[in-house]
Protein backbone atom coordinates (compact mmCIF):
# COMPACT_ATOMS: atom_id res chain seq x y z
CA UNK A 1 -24.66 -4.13 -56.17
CA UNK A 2 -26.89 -1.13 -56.55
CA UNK A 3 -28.92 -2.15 -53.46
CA UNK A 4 -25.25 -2.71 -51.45
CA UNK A 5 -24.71 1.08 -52.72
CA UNK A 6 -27.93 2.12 -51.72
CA UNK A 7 -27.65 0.52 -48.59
CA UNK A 8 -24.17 2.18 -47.85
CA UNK A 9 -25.70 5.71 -48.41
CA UNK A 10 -28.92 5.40 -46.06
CA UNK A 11 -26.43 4.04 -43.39
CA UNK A 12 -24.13 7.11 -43.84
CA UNK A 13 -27.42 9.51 -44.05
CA UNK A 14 -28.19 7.63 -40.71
CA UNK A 15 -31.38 6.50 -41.85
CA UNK A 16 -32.58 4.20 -38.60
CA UNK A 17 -34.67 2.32 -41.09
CA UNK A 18 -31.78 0.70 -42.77
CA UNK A 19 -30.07 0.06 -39.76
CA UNK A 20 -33.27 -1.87 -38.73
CA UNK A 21 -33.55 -3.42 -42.48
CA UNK A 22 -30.19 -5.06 -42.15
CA UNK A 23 -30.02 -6.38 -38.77
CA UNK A 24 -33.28 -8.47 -39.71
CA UNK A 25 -31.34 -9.55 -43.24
CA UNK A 26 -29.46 -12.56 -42.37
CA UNK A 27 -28.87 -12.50 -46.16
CA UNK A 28 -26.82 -8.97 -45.85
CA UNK A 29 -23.56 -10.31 -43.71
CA UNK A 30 -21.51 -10.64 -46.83
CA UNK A 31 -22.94 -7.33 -47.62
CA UNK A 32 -22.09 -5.72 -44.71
CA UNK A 33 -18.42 -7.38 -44.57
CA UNK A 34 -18.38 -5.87 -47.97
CA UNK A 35 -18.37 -2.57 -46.56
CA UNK A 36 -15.65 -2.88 -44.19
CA UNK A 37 -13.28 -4.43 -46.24
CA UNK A 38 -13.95 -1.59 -48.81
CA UNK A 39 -14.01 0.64 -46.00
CA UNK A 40 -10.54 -0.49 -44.35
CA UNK A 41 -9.08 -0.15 -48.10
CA UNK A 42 -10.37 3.19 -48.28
CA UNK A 43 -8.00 3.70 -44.98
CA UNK A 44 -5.64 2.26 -46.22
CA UNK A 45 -5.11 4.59 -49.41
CA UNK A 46 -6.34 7.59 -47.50
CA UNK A 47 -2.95 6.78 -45.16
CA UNK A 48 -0.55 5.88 -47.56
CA UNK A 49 1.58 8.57 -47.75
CA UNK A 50 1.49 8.71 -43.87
CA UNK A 51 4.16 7.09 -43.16
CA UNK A 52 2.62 3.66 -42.59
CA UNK A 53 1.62 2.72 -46.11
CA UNK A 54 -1.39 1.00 -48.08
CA UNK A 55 -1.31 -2.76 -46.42
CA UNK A 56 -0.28 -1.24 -42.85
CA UNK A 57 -3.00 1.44 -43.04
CA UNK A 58 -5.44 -0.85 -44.81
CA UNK A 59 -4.95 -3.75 -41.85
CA UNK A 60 -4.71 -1.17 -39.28
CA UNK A 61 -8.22 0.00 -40.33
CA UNK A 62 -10.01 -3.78 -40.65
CA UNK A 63 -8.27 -4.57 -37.16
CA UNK A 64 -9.78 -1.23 -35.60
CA UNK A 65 -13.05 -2.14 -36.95
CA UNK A 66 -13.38 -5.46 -35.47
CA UNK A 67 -11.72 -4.31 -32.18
CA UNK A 68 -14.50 -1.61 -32.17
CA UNK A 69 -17.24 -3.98 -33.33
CA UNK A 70 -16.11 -6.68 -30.37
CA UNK A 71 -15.94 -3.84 -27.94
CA UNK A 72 -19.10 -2.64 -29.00
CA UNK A 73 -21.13 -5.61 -28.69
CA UNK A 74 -19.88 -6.82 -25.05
CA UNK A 75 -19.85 -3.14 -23.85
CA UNK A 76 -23.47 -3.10 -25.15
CA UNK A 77 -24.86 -6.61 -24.21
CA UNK A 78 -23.15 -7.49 -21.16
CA UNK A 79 -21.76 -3.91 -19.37
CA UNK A 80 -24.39 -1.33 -20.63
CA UNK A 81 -27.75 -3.82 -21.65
CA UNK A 82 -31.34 -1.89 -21.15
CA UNK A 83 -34.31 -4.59 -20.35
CA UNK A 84 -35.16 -4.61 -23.92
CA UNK A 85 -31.91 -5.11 -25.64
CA UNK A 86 -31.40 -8.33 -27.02
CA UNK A 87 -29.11 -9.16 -30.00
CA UNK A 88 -26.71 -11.92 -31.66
CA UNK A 89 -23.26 -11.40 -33.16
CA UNK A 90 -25.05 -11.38 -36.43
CA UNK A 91 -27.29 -8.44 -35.92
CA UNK A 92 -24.75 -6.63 -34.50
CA UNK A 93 -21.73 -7.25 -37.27
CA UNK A 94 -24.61 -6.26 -40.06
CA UNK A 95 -25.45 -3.07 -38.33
CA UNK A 96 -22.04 -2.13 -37.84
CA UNK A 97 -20.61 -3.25 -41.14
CA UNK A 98 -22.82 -0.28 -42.84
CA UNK A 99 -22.04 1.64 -39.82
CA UNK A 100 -18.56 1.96 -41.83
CA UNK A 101 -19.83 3.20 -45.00
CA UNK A 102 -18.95 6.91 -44.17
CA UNK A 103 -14.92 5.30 -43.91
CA UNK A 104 -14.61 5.35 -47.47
CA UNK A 105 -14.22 9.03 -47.54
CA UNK A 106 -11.12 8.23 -46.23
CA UNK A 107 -9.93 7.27 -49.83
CA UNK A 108 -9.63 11.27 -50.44
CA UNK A 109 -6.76 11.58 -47.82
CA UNK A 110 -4.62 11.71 -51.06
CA UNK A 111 -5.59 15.08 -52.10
CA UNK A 112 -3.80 17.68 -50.44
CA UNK A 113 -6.34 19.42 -47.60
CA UNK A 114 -9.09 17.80 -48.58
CA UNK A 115 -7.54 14.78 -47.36
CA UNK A 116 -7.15 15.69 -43.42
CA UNK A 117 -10.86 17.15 -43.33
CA UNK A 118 -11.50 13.78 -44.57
CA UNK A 119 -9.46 11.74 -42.51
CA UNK A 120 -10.25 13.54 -39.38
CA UNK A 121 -13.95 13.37 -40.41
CA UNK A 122 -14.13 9.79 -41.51
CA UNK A 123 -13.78 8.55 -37.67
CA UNK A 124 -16.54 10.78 -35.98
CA UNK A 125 -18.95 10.50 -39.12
CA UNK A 126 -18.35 6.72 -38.48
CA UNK A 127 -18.70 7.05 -34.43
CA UNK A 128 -22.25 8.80 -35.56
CA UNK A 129 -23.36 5.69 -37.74
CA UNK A 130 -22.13 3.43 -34.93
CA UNK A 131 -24.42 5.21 -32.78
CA UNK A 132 -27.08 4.65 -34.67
CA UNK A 133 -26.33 1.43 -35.28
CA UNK A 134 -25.82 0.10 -31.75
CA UNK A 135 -29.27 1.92 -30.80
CA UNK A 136 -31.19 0.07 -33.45
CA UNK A 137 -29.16 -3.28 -33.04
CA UNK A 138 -29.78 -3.32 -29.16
CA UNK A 139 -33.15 -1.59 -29.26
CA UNK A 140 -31.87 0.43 -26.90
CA UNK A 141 -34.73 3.20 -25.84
CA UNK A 142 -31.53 5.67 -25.10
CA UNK A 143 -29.34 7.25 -27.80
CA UNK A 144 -27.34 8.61 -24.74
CA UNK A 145 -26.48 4.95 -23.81
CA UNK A 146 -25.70 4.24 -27.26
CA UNK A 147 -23.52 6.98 -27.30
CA UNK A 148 -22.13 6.02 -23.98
CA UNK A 149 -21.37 2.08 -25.61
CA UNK A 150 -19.93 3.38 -28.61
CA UNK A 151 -17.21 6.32 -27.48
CA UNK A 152 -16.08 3.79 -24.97
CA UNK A 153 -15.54 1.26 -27.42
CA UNK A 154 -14.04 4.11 -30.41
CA UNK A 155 -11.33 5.11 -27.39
CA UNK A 156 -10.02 1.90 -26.51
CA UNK A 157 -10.02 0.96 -30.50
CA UNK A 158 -8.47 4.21 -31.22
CA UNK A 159 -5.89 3.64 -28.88
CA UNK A 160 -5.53 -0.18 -30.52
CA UNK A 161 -5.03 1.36 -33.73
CA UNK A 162 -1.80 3.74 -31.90
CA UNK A 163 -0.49 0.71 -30.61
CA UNK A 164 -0.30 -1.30 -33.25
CA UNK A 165 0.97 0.68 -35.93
CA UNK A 166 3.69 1.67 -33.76
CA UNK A 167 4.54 -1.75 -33.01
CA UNK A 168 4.37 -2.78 -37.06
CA UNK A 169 6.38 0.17 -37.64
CA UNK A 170 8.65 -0.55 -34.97
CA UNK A 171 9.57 -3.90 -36.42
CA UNK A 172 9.52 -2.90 -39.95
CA UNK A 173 12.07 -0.42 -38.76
CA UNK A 174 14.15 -3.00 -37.01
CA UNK A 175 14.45 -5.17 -40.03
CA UNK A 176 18.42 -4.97 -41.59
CA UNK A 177 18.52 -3.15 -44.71
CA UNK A 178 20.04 -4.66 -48.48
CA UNK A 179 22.96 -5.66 -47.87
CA UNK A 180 25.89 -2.77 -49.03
CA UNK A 181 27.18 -3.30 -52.32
């Protein structure tokens, strides 16, 4: 656990070294899956109130990982690949796993203006990890195409995210109410 924990704070510190120590770690997936999970819950609390609630904003947040994640890797591999880059799903779901470590500051969008410094930050804290990420994952000589790979990808997930809690909320809405008594 402690080397999880310390893992989580070199990613959000943006330490390239861990970002190279876990994509060689096949050992780390369940590590790194770890982080997102804790990360989306993190969301998920840090939404609650929101409107959209715990599981919604909790779901939301896992979905708009893996959208980003997916996006990330075919943007990267197949769209935006330099001659060097060369990486498997594995490499890149470890790397981006504790790309999401700075998410769990979203868990503070419960306190009153603390919470939307911390919700609003969460996201491009997390875009800066990704970048990180995706350049170490790839080997990618350029942090401007990393940067490039990974604001494409946060858009479109971003806009996922809209979608789809409008849609949950949409039918949650559209459900009948208790019947009158």
């Amino acid at each position: 656990m402690a080397n999880m924990v310390d893992r989580m704070l070199r990613a959000a510190r943006l330490d390239t070294n861990l970002y190279e120590e876990v994509e060689a770690d096949t050992t780390a997936m369940g590590q790194a899956m770890t982080v997102v999970v804790l990360s989306s819950i993190a969301g998920g609390i840090g939404t609650a109130d929101t409107g959209f609630g715990l599981v919604t904003g909790a779901i939301a947040s896992l979905i708009g990982w893996y959208i980003w994640a997916f996006l990330t890797y075919y943007i990267g591999t197949k769209w935006l690949p330099e001659p060097t880059t060369e990486a498997d799903t594995g490499q890149m779901l470890r790397t981006l796993g504790f790309a999401s470590a700075p998410g769990l500051i979203r868990v503070a969008g419960v306190i009153p203006v603390v919470g939307v410094v911390a919700l609003v930050a969460a996201p491009f804290w997390m875009l800066c990890t990704m970048v990180v990420a995706v350049r170490q994952a790839l080997d990618y000589a350029s942090t401007g195409r990393a940067i490039v790979v990974c604001v494409i990808g946060f858009l479109v997930q971003v806009a996922a995210i809209v979608a789809i809690l409008f849609a949950v909320n949409a039918l949650i809405a559209s459900q009948p109410g208790p019947p009158a008594a």
